[in-house]
N, C-alpha and C. Protein backbone atom coordinates (compact mmCIF):
# COMPACT_ATOMS: atom_id res chain seq x y z
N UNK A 1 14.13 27.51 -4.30
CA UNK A 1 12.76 27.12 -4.02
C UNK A 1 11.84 28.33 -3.88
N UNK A 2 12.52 29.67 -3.90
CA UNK A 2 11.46 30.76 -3.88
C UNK A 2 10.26 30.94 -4.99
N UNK A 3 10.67 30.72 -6.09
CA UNK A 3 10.48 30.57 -7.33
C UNK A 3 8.97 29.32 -6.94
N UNK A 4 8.95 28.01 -6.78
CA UNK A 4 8.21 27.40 -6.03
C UNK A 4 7.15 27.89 -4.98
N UNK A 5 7.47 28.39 -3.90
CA UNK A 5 7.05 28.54 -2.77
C UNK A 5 5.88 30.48 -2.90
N UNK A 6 6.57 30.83 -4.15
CA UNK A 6 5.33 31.91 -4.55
C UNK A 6 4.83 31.17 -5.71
N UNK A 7 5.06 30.41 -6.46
CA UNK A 7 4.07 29.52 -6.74
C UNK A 7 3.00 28.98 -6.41
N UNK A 8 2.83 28.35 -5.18
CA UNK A 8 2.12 27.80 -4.43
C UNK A 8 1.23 29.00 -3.71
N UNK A 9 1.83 29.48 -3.77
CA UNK A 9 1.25 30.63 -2.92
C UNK A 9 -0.18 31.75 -3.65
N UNK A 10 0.60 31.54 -5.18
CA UNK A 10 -0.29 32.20 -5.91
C UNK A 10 -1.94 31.00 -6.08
N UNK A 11 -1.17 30.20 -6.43
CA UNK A 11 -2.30 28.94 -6.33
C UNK A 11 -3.19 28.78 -5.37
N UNK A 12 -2.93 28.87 -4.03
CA UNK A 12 -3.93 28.77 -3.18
C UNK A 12 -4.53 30.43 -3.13
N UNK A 13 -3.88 31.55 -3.46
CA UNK A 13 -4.97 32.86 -3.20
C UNK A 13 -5.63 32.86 -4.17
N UNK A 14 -5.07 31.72 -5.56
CA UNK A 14 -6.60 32.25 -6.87
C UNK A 14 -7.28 30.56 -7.01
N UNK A 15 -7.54 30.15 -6.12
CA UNK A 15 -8.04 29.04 -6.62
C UNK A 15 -9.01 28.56 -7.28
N UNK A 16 -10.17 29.85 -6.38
CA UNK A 16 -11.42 29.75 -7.44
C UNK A 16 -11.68 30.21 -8.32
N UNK A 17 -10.24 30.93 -8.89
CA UNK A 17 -9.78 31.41 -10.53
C UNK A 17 -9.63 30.13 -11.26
N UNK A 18 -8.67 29.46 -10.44
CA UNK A 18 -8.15 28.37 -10.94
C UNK A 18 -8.55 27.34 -11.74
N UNK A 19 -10.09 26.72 -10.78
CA UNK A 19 -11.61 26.16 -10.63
C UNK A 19 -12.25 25.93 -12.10
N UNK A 20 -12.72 27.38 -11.94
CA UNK A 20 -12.97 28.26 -13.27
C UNK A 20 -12.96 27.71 -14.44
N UNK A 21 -11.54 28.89 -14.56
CA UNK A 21 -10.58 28.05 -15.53
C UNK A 21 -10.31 27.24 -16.13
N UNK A 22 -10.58 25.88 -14.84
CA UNK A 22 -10.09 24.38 -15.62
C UNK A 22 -11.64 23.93 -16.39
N UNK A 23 -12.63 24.60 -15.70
CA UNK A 23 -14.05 24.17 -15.99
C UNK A 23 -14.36 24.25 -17.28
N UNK A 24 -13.69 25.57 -17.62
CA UNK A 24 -13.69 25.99 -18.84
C UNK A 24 -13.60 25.54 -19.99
N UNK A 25 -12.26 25.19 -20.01
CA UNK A 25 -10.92 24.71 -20.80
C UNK A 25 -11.82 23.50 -20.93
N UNK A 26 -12.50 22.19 -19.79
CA UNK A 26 -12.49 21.08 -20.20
C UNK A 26 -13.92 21.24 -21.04
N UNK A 27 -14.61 22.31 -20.51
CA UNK A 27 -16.01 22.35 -21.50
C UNK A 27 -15.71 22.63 -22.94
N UNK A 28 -14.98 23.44 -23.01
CA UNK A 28 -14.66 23.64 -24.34
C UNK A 28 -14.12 22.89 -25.37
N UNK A 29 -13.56 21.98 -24.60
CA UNK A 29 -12.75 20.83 -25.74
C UNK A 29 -13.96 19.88 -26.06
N UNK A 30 -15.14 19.62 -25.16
CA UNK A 30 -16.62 19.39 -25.97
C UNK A 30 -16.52 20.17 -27.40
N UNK A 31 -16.30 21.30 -27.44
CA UNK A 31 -16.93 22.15 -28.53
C UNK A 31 -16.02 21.85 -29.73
N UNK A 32 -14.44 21.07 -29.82
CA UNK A 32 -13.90 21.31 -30.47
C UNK A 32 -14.27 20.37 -31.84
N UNK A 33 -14.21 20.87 -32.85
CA UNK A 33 -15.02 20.10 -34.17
C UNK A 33 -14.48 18.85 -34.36
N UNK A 34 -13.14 18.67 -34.38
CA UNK A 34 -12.10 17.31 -34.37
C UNK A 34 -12.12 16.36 -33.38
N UNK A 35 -12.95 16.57 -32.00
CA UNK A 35 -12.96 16.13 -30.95
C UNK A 35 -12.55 14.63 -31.77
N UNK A 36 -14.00 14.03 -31.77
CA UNK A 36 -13.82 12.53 -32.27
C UNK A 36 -13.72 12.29 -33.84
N UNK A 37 -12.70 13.05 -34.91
CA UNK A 37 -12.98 12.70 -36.11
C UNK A 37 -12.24 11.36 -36.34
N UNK A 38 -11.07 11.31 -35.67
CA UNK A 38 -10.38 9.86 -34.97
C UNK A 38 -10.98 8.82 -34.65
N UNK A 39 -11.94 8.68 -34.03
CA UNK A 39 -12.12 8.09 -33.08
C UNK A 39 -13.18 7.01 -33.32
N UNK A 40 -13.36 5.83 -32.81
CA UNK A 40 -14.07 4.77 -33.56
C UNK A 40 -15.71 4.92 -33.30
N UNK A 41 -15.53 6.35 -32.32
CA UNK A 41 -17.34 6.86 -32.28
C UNK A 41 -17.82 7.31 -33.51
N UNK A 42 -16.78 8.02 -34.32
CA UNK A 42 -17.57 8.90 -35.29
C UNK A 42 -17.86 8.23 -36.50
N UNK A 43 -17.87 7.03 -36.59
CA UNK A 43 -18.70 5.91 -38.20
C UNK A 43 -19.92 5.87 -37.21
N UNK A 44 -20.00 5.28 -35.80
CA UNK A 44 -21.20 4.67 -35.32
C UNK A 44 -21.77 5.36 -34.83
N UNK A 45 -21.42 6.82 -34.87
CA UNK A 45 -22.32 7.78 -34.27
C UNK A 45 -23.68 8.23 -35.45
């Protein structure tokens, strides 16, 4: 469980790395060109 337990550990000292990060990642998949080429938005868009 050490392996774990500095896990956790790293997680709570970077969290507002963490934050960030995820903010990021989910803004960006807005940007991605394929987002909806699937998807039954992109005839009625």
């Amino acid at each position: 469980m050490a392996v774990f337990d500095a896990y956790k550990d790293w997680v709570r000292r970077n969290r507002q790395w963490l934050s960030s990060a995820e903010s990021m990642a989910n803004t960006l998949t807005w940007l991605l060109p394929d987002r909806f080429a699937e998807s039954e938005l992109a005839p009625e868009a």
